[in-house]
N, C-alpha and C. Protein backbone atom coordinates (compact mmCIF):
# COMPACT_ATOMS: atom_id res chain seq x y z
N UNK A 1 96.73 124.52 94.06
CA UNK A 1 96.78 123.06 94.07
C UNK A 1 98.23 122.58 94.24
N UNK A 2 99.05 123.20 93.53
CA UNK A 2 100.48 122.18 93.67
C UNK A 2 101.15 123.02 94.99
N UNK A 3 100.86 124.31 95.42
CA UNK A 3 101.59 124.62 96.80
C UNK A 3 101.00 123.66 98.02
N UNK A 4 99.70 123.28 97.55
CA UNK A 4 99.50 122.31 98.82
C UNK A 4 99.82 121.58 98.52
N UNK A 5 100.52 120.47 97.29
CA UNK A 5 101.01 119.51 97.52
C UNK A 5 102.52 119.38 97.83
N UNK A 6 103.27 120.71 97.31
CA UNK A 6 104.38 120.88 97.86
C UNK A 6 104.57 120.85 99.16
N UNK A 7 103.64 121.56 100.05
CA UNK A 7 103.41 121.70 100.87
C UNK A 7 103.35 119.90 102.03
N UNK A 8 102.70 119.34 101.20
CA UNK A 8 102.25 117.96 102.00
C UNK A 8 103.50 117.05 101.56
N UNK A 9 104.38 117.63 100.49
CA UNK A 9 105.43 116.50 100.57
C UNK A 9 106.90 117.14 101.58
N UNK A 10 106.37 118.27 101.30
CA UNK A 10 107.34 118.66 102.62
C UNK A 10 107.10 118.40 104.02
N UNK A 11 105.75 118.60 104.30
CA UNK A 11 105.24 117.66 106.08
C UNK A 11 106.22 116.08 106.52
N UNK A 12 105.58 115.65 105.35
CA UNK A 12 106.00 114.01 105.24
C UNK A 12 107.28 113.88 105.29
N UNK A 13 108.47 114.49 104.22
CA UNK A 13 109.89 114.55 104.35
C UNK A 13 110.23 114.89 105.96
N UNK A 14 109.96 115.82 105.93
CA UNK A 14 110.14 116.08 107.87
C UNK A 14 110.09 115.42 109.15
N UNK A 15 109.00 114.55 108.73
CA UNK A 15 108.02 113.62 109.37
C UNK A 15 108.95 112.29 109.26
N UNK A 16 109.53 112.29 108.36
CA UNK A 16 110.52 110.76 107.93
C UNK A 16 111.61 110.98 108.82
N UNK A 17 112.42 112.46 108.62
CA UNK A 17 113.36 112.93 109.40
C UNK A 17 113.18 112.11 110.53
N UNK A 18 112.05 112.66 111.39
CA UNK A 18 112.26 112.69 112.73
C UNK A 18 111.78 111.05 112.96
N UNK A 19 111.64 110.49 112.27
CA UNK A 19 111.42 109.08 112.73
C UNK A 19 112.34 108.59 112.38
N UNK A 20 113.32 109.01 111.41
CA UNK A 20 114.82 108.61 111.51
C UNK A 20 115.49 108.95 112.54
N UNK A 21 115.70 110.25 113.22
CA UNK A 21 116.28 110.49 113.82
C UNK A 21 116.06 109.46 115.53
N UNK A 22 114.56 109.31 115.49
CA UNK A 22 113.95 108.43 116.86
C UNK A 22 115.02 107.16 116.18
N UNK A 23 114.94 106.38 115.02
CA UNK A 23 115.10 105.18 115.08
C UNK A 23 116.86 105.05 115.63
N UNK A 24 117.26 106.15 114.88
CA UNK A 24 118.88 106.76 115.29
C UNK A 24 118.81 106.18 116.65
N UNK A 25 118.20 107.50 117.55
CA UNK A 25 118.38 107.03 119.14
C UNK A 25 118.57 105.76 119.57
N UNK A 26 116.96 105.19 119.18
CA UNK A 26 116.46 103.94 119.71
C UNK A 26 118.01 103.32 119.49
N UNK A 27 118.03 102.65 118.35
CA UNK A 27 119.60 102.20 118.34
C UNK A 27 120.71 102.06 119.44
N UNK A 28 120.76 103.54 119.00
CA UNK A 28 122.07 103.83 120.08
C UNK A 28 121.74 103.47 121.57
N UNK A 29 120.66 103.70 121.91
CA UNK A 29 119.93 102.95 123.20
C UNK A 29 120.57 101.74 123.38
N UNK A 30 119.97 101.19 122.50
CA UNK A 30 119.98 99.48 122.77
C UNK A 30 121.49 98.84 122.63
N UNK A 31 122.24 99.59 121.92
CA UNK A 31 123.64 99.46 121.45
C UNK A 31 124.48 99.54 122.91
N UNK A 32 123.52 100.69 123.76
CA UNK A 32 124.56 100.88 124.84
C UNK A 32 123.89 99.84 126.14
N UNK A 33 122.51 99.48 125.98
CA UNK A 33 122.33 98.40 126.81
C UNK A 33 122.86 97.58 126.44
N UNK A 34 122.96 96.71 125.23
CA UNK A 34 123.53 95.65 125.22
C UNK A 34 125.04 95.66 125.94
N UNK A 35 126.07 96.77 125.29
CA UNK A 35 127.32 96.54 126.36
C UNK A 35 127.39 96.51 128.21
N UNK A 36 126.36 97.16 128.57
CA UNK A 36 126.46 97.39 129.75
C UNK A 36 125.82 96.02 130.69
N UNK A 37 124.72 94.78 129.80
CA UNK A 37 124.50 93.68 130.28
C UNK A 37 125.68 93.00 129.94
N UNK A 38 126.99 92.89 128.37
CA UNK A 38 127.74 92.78 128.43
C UNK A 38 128.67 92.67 129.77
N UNK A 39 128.93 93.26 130.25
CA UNK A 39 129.94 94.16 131.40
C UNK A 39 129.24 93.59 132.42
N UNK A 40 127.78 93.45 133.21
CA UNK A 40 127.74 92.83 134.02
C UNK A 40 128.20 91.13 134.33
N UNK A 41 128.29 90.67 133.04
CA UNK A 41 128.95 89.29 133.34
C UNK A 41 130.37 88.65 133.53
């Protein structure tokens, strides 16, 4: 019982990771569109 729940809070921690890490990107995405519509004006 508690290795599967160890188990399921470790999925989820991981799972947070990488949707941090997407939101990271996304960011930096938009961080670098915004300068570059910047720059076209």
């Amino acid at each position: 019982m508690f290795e599967k729940v160890k188990r399921f809070f470790n999925e989820v921690n991981s799972e947070g990771q990488r949707i941090e890490n997407n939101l990271r990107e996304v960011k930096d995405q938009y961080r670098n569109n915004e300068n570059s519509s910047y720059m076209q004006f």
